[in-house]
Protein backbone atom coordinates (compact mmCIF):
# COMPACT_ATOMS: atom_id res chain seq x y z
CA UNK A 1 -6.37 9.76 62.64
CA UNK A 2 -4.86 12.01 59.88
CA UNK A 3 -2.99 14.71 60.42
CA UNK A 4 -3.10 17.61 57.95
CA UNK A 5 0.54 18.94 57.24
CA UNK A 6 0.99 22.64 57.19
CA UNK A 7 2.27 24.04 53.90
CA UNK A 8 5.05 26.51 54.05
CA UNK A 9 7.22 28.43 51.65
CA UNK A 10 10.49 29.82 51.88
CA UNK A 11 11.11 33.19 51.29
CA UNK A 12 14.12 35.23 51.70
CA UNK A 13 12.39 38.34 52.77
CA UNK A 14 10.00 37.02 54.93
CA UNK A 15 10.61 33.97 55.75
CA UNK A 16 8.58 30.66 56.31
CA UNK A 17 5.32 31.74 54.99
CA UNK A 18 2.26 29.39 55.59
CA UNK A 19 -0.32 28.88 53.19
CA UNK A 20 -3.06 28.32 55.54
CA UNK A 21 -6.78 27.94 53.89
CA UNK A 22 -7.51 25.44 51.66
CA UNK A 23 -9.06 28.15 49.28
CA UNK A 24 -5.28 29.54 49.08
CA UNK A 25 -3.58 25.77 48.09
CA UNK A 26 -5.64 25.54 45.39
CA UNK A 27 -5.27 28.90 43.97
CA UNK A 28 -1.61 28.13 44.51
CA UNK A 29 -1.91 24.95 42.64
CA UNK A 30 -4.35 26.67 39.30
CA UNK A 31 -2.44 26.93 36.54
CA UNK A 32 -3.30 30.78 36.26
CA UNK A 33 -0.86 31.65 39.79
CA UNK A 34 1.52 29.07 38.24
CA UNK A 35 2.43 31.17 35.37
CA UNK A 36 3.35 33.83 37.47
CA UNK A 37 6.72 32.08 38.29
CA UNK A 38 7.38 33.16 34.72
CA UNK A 39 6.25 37.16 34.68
CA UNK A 40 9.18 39.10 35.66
CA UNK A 41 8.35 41.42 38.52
CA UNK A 42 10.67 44.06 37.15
CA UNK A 43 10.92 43.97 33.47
CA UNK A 44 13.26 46.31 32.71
CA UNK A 45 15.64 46.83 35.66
CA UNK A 46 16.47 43.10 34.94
CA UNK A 47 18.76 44.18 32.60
CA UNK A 48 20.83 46.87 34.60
CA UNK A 49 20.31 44.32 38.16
CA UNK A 50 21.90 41.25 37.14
CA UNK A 51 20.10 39.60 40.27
CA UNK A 52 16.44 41.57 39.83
CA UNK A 53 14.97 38.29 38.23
CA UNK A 54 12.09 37.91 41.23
CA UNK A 55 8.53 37.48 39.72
CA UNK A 56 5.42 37.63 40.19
CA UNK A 57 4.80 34.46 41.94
CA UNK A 58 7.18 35.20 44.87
CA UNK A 59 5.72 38.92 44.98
CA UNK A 60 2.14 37.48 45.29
CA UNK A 61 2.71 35.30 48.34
CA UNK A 62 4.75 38.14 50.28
CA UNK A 63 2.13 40.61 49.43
CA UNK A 64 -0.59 38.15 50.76
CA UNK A 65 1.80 37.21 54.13
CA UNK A 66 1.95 41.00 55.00
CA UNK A 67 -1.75 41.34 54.32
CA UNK A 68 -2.44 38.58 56.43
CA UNK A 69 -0.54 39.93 59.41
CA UNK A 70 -2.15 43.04 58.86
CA UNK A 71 -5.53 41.01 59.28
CA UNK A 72 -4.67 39.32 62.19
CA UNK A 73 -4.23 42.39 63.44
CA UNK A 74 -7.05 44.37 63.00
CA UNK A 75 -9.20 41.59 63.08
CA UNK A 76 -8.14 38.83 64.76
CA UNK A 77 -11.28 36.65 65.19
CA UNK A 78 -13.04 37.18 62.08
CA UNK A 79 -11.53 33.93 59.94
CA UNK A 80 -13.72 34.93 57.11
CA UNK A 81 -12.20 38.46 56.53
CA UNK A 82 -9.07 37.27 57.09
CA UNK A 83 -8.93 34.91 54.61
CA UNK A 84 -10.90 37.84 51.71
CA UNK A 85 -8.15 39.96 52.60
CA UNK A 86 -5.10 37.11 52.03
CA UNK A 87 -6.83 35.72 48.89
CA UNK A 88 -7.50 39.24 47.37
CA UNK A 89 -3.45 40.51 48.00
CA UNK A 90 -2.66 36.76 46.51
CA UNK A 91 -4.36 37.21 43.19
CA UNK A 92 -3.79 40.86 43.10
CA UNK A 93 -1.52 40.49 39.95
CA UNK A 94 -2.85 37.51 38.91
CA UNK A 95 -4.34 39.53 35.37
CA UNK A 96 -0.56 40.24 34.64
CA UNK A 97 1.19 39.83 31.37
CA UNK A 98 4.68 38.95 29.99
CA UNK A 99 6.96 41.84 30.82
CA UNK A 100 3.92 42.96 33.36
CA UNK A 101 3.47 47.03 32.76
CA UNK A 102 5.17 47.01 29.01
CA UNK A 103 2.28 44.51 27.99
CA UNK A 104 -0.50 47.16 29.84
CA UNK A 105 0.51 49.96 27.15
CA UNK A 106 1.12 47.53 24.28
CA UNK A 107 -1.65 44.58 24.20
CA UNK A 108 -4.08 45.26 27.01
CA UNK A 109 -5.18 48.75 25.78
CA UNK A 110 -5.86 47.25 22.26
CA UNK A 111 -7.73 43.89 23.72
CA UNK A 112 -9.80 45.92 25.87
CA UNK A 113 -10.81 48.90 23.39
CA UNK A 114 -14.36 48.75 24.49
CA UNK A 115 -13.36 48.27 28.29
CA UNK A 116 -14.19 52.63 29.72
CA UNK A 117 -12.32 51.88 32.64
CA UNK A 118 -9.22 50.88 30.93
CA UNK A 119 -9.38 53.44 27.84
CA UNK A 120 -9.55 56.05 30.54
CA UNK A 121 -6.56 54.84 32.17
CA UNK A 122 -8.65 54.85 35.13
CA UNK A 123 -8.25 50.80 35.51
CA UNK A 124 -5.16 49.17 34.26
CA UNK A 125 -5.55 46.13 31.82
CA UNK A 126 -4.16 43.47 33.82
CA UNK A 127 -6.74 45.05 36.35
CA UNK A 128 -9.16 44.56 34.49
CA UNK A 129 -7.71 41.21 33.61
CA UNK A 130 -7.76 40.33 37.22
CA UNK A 131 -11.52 40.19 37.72
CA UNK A 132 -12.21 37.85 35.05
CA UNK A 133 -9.50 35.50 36.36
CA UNK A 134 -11.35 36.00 39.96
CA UNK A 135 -14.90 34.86 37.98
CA UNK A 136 -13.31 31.81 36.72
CA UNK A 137 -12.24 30.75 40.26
CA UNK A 138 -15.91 31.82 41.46
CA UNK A 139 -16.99 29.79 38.45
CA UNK A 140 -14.53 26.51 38.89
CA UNK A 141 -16.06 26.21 42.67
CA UNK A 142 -12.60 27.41 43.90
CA UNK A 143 -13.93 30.43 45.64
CA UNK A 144 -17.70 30.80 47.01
CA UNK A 145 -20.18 33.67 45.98
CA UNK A 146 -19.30 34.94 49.27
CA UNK A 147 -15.48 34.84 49.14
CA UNK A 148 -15.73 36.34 45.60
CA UNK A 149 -17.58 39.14 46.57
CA UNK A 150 -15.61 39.97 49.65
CA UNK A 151 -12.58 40.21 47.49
CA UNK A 152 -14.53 42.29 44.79
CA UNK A 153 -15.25 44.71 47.64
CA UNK A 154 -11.40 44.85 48.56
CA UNK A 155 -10.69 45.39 45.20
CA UNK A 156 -13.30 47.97 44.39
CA UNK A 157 -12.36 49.81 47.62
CA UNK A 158 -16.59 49.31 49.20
CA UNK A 159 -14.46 47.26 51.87
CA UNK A 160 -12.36 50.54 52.54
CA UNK A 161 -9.92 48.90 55.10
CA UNK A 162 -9.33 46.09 53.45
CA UNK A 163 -8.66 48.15 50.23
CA UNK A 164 -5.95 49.81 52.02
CA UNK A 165 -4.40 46.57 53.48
CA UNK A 166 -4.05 45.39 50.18
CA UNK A 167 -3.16 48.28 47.48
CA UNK A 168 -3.12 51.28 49.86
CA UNK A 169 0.01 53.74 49.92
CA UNK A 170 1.37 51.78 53.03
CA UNK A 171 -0.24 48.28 51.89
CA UNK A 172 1.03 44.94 51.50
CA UNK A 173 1.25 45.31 47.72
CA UNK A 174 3.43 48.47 48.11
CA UNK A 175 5.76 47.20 51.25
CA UNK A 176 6.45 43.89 49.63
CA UNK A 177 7.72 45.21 46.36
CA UNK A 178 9.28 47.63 48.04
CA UNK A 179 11.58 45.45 50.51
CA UNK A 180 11.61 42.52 47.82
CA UNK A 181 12.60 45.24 45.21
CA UNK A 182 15.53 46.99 47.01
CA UNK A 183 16.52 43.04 47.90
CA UNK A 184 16.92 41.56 44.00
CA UNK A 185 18.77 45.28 43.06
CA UNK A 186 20.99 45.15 45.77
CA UNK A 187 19.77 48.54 47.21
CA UNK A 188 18.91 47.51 50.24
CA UNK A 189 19.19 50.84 51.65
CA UNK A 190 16.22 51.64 50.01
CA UNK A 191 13.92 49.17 51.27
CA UNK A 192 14.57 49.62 54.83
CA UNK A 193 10.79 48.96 56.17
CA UNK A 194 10.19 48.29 59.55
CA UNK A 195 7.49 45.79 59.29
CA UNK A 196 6.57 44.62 62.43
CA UNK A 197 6.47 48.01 64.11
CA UNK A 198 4.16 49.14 61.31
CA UNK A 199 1.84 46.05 61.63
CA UNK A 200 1.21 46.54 65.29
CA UNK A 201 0.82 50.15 65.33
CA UNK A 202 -2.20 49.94 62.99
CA UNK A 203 -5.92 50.09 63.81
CA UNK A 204 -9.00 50.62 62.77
CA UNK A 205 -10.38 53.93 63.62
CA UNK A 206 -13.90 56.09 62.75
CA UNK A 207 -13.41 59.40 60.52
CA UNK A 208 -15.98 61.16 59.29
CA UNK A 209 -18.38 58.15 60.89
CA UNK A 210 -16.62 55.60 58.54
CA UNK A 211 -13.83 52.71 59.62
CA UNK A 212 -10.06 53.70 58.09
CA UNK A 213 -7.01 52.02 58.36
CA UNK A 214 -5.15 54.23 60.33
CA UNK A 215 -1.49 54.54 62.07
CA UNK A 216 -0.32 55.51 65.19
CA UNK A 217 1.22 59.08 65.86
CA UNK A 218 4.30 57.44 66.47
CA UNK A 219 4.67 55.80 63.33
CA UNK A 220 5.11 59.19 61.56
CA UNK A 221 8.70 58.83 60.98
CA UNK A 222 8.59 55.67 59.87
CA UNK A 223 6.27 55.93 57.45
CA UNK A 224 7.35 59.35 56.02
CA UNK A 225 11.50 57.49 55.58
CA UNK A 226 9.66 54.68 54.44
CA UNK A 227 8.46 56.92 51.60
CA UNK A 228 11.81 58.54 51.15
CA UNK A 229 13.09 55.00 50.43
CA UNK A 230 10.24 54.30 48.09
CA UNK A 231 10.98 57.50 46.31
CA UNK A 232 14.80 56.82 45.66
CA UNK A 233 13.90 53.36 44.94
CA UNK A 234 11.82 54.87 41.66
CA UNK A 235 14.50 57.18 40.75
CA UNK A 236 17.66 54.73 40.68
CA UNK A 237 15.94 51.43 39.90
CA UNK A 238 12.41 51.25 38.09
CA UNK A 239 13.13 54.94 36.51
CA UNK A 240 17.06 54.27 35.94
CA UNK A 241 17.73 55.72 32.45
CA UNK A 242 18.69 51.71 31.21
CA UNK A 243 15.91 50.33 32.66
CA UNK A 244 13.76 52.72 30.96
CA UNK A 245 15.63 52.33 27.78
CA UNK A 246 14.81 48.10 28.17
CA UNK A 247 11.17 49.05 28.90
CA UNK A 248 11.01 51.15 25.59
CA UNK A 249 12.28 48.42 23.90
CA UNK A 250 9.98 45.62 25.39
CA UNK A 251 7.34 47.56 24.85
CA UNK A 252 7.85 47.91 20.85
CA UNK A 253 8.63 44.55 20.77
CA UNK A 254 5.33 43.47 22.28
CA UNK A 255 3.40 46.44 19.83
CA UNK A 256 4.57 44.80 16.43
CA UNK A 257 4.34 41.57 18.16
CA UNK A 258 0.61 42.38 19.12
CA UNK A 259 -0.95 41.16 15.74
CA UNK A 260 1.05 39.29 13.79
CA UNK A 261 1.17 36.44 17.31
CA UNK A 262 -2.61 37.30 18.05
CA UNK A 263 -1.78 38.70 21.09
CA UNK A 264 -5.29 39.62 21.63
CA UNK A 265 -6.58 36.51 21.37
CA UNK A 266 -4.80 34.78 23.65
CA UNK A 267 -5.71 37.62 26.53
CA UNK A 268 -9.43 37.65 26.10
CA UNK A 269 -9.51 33.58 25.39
CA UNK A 270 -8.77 32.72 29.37
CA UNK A 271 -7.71 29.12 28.01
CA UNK A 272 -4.96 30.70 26.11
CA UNK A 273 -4.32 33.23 28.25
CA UNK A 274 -3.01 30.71 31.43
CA UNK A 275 -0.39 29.62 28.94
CA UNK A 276 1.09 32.72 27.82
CA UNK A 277 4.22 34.06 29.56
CA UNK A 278 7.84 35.19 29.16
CA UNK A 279 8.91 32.11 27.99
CA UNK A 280 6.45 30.93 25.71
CA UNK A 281 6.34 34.01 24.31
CA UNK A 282 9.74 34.36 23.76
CA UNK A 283 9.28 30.90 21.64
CA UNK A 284 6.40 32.61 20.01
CA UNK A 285 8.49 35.26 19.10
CA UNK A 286 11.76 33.50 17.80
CA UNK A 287 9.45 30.88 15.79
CA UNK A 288 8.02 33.30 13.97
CA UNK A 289 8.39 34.20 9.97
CA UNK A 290 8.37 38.11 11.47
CA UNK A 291 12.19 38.99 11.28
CA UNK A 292 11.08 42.71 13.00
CA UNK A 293 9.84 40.74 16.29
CA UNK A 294 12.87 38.72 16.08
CA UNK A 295 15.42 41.02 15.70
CA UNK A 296 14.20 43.53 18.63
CA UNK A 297 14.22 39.99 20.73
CA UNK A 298 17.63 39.30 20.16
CA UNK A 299 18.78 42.84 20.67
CA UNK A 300 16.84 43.06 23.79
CA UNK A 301 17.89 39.41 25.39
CA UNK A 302 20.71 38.32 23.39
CA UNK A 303 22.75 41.63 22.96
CA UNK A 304 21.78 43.97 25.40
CA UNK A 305 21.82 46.51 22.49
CA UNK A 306 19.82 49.45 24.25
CA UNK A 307 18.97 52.76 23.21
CA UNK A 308 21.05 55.24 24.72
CA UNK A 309 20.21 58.94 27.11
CA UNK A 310 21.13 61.78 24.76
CA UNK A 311 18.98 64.24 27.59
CA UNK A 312 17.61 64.24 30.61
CA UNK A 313 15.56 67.15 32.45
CA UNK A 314 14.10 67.09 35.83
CA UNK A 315 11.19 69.71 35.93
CA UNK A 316 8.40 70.22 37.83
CA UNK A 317 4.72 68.33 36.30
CA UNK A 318 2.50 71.15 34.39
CA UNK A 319 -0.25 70.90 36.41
CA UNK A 320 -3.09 69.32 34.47
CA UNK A 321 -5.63 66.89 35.89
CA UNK A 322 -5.91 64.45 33.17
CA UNK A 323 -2.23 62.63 33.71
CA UNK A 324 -1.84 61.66 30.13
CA UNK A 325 -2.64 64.92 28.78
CA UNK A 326 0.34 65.97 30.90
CA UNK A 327 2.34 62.97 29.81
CA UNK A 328 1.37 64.44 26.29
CA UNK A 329 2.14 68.46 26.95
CA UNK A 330 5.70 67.36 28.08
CA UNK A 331 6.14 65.09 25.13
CA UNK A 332 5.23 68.24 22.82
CA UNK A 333 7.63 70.09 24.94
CA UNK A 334 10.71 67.68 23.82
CA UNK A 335 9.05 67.83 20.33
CA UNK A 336 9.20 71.17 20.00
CA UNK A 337 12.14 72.34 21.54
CA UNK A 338 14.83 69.61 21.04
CA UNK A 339 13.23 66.79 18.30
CA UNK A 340 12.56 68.55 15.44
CA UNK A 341 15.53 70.99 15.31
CA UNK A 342 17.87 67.87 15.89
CA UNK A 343 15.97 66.64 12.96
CA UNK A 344 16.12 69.53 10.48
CA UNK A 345 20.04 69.35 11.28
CA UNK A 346 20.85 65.47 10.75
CA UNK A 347 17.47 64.26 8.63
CA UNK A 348 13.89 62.84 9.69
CA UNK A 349 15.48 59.99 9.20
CA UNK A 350 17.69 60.38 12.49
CA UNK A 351 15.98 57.58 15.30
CA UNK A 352 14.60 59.89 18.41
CA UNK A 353 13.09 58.47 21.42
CA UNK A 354 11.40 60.53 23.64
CA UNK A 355 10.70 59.21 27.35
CA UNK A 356 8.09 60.75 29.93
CA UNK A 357 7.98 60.91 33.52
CA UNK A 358 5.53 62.03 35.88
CA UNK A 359 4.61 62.74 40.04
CA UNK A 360 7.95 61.08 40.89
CA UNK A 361 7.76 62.50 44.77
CA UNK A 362 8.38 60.50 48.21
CA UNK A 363 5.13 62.20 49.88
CA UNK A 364 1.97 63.15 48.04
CA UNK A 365 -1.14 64.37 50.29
CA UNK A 366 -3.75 63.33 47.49
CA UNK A 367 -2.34 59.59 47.11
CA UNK A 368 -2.38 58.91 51.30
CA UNK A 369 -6.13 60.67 51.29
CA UNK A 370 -7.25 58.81 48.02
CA UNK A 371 -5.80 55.42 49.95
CA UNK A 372 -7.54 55.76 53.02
CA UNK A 373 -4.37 56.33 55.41
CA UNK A 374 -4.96 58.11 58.27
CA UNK A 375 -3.09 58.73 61.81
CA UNK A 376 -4.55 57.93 64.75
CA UNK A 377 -3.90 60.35 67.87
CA UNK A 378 -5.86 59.53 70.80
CA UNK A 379 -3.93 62.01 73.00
CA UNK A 380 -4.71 64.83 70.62
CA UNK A 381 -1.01 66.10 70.39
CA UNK A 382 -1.69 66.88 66.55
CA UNK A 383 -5.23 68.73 66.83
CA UNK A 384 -5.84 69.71 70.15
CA UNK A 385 -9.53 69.51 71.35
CA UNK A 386 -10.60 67.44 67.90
CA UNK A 387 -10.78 63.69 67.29
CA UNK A 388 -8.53 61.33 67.24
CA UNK A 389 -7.41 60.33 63.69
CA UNK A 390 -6.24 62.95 61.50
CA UNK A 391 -5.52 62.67 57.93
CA UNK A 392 -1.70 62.76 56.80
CA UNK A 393 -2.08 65.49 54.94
CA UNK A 394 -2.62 67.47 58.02
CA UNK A 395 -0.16 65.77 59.63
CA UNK A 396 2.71 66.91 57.81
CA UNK A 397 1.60 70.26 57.77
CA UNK A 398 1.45 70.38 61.37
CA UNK A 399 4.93 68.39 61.85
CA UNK A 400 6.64 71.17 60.80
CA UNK A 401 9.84 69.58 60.57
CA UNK A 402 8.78 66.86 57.75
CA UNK A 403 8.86 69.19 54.85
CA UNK A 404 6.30 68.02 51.36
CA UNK A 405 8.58 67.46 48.59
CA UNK A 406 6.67 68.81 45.59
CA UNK A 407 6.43 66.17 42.78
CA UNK A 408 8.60 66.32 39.28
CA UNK A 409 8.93 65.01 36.18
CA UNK A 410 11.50 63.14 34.35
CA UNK A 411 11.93 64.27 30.39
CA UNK A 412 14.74 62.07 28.22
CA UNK A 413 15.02 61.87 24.95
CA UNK A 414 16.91 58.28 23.77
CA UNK A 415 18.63 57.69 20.39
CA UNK A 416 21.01 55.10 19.03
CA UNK A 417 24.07 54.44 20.12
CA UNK A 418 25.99 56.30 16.95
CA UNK A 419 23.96 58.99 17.30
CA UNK A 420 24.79 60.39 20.72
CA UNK A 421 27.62 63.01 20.35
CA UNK A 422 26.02 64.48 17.26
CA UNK A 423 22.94 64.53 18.93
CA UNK A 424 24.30 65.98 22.63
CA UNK A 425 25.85 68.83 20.67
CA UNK A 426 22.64 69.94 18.86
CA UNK A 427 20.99 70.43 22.38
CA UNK A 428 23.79 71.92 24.12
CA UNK A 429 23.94 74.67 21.64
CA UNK A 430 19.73 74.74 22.08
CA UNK A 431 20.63 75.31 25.46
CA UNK A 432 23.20 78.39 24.71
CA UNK A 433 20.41 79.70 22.45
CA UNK A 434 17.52 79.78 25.04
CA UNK A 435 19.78 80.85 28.00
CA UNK A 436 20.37 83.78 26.16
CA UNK A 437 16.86 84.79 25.15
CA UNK A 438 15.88 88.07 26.74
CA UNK A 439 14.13 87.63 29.85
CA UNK A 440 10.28 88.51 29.99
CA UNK A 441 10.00 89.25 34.11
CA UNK A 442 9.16 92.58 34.36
């Protein structure tokens, strides 16, 4: 009689992780998951954490472990859901390209033109990118109609627990990166999750005569210094003023790389599309006849030649719904108020680099609501004489003592490196000037 060997995979965040349905091996085994050992899960930050060089591969697995236990959890005996929910956090970032984010803004958006979702920057591109990956499994036999559209559902939120197993504000998407993050950075500190307690103080509750995922009153403090850690994790690693300065750059590179490489191509062509990652591209790139492409390789990779902070302002976000109008109101800001009177003094000529930040914050009501995270309080200690889950948002304002950090924005403006001093002095003396206006309180 044969015996079918378990497959397992090391990780050092989690573990021995078992790859348990035979739907998951051969996902593992398609070419499209393969190329994910050569997406960089942090493209930037790479350059400023020597040891952040984790992908997307190893991401993809932990996110689908911690889904899995979240499964087993909530719903122990139904196989079938368990295994949606695993397969859906697997492939989650299966539609990503080289550099991951930097190719969203600088291919996807051009590929997909016609796509609403994506123009709209209501749906990412490697989103988008994601679903057509998931029909080709469907298509290939690898998944049945079933399986595909239980992970549609997930994806698409109609399965509104699983949704927030997968890609909610407390999800396995969200914890892994988080504690695999702070892990390659070496800022540990920051990804201090408590897993386990988190996984078995979850449960599926009714609210407003629907199931939620929801979380235990006495998970409160864990999940709000979970947040905290979350927060400082965006502020010193994936915002840190280098690693933003390295995502700039990538993300030129891959704009005047776009066309003359046929960039587009190979993302809506599937066939192409499995081979193109980091590495190819890079041979794309330095086999070229474009010198342009070239050079801002090299001075990315082989030099480490980044543009350089000449300002940096935290502010509060103007509040406008649309989140790129906003982007756009604080890039007129820098515009107006710093950019073109450095130019008028040292020439158009002069390289200026603004940079854009928004809704950094470690607790947002809107994003725990949107993401279906609720706390469940059976004894009634948080609304007395009303049911028993409660959304967070209410929470926190009845936990007095866990104060909501209003969100901010970053503004920086970058420039070369010989530009700095002349350019620091131009602003300071802006500065001078518009600390002295007159006030207009009355």
């Amino acid at each position: 009689m044969s015996v079918s060997i378990p497959i397992f995979i090391r990780d050092p965040i989690h573990g021995s992780i078992r790859v348990i349905y035979e739907e998951e091996k051969k996902i593992l085994d398609s070419p499209f998951f393969q190329r994910l050992r050569y997406i960089s899960q942090l493209a930037g930050a790479q350059l400023v954490y020597p040891s952040a060089t984790h992908t997307r591969f190893a991401h993809s697995i932990g996110t689908m472990y911690i889904a899995g236990l979240y499964a087993k959890q909530l719903f122990p005996e139904d196989v079938e859901r368990i295994k949606a929910v695993r397969i859906a956090a697997m492939i989650h970032d299966i539609g990503h390209g080289p550099f991951s984010h930097q190719f969203d803004d600088a291919v996807y958006m051009r590929a997909f033109k016609d796509v609403e979702e994506v123009q709209s920057y209501n749906m990412m591109g490697h989103d988008y990118q994601r679903y057509k990956i998931l029909q080709r499994f469907r298509d290939d036999g690898i998944l049945t109609e079933e399986l595909y559209n239980a992970i549609l559902d997930i994806w698409n939120d109609k399965d509104r627990v699983g949704g927030a197993i997968v890609q909610g504000v407390m999800g396995a998407d969200r914890l892994d990166f988080l504690l695999r993050d702070s892990y390659y950075s070496g800022t540990q500190q920051f990804g201090s999750v408590p897993l386990d307690r988190i996984i078995k103080n979850t449960f599926i509750a009714k609210y407003e005569e629907q199931d939620v995922l929801a979380y235990s009153y006495k998970l409160v403090d864990d999940l709000y210094m979970s947040l905290v850690g979350r927060f400082f994790m965006y502020k010193n690693v994936y915002f840190h003023k280098a690693s933003r300065s390295a995502d700039m750059l990538i993300q030129q590179m891959l704009q005047e790389a776009a066309e003359p490489l046929n960039l587009i191509e190979h993302v809506t062509d599937l066939d192409k599309f499995v081979s193109l990652n980091e590495i190819t591209l890079g041979g794309m790139i330095l086999n070229s006849d474009n010198e342009k492409i070239k050079a801002l390789y090299r001075r990315i990779f082989f030099e480490r030649r980044l543009f350089k902070m000449a300002y940096e302002l935290y502010e509060p976000p103007i509040h406008i719904d649309i989140k790129e109008l906003r982007k756009e109101v604080l890039r007129m800001y820098l515009e107006k108020k710093y950019v073109k009177p450095i130019k008028a003094e040292l020439g158009d000529e002069i390289p200026l680099y603004p940079d854009t930040l928004l809704d950094v914050t470690f607790f947002n009501p809107d994003e725990f609501t949107a993401s279906n995270v609720y706390i469940y309080d059976p004894k009634h200690r948080l609304l007395p004489g009303y049911g028993e889950v409660i959304t967070m948002e209410d929470t926190i304002k009845r936990l007095k003592y866990l104060p909501i950090a209003k969100g901010f924005g970053i503004m920086r403006l970058y420039t070369e490196k010989e530009y700095v001093e002349p350019v620091k002095k131009i602003i300071h003396r802006i500065e001078l000037e518009w600390k002295d206006l007159p006030s207009t309180k009355a």
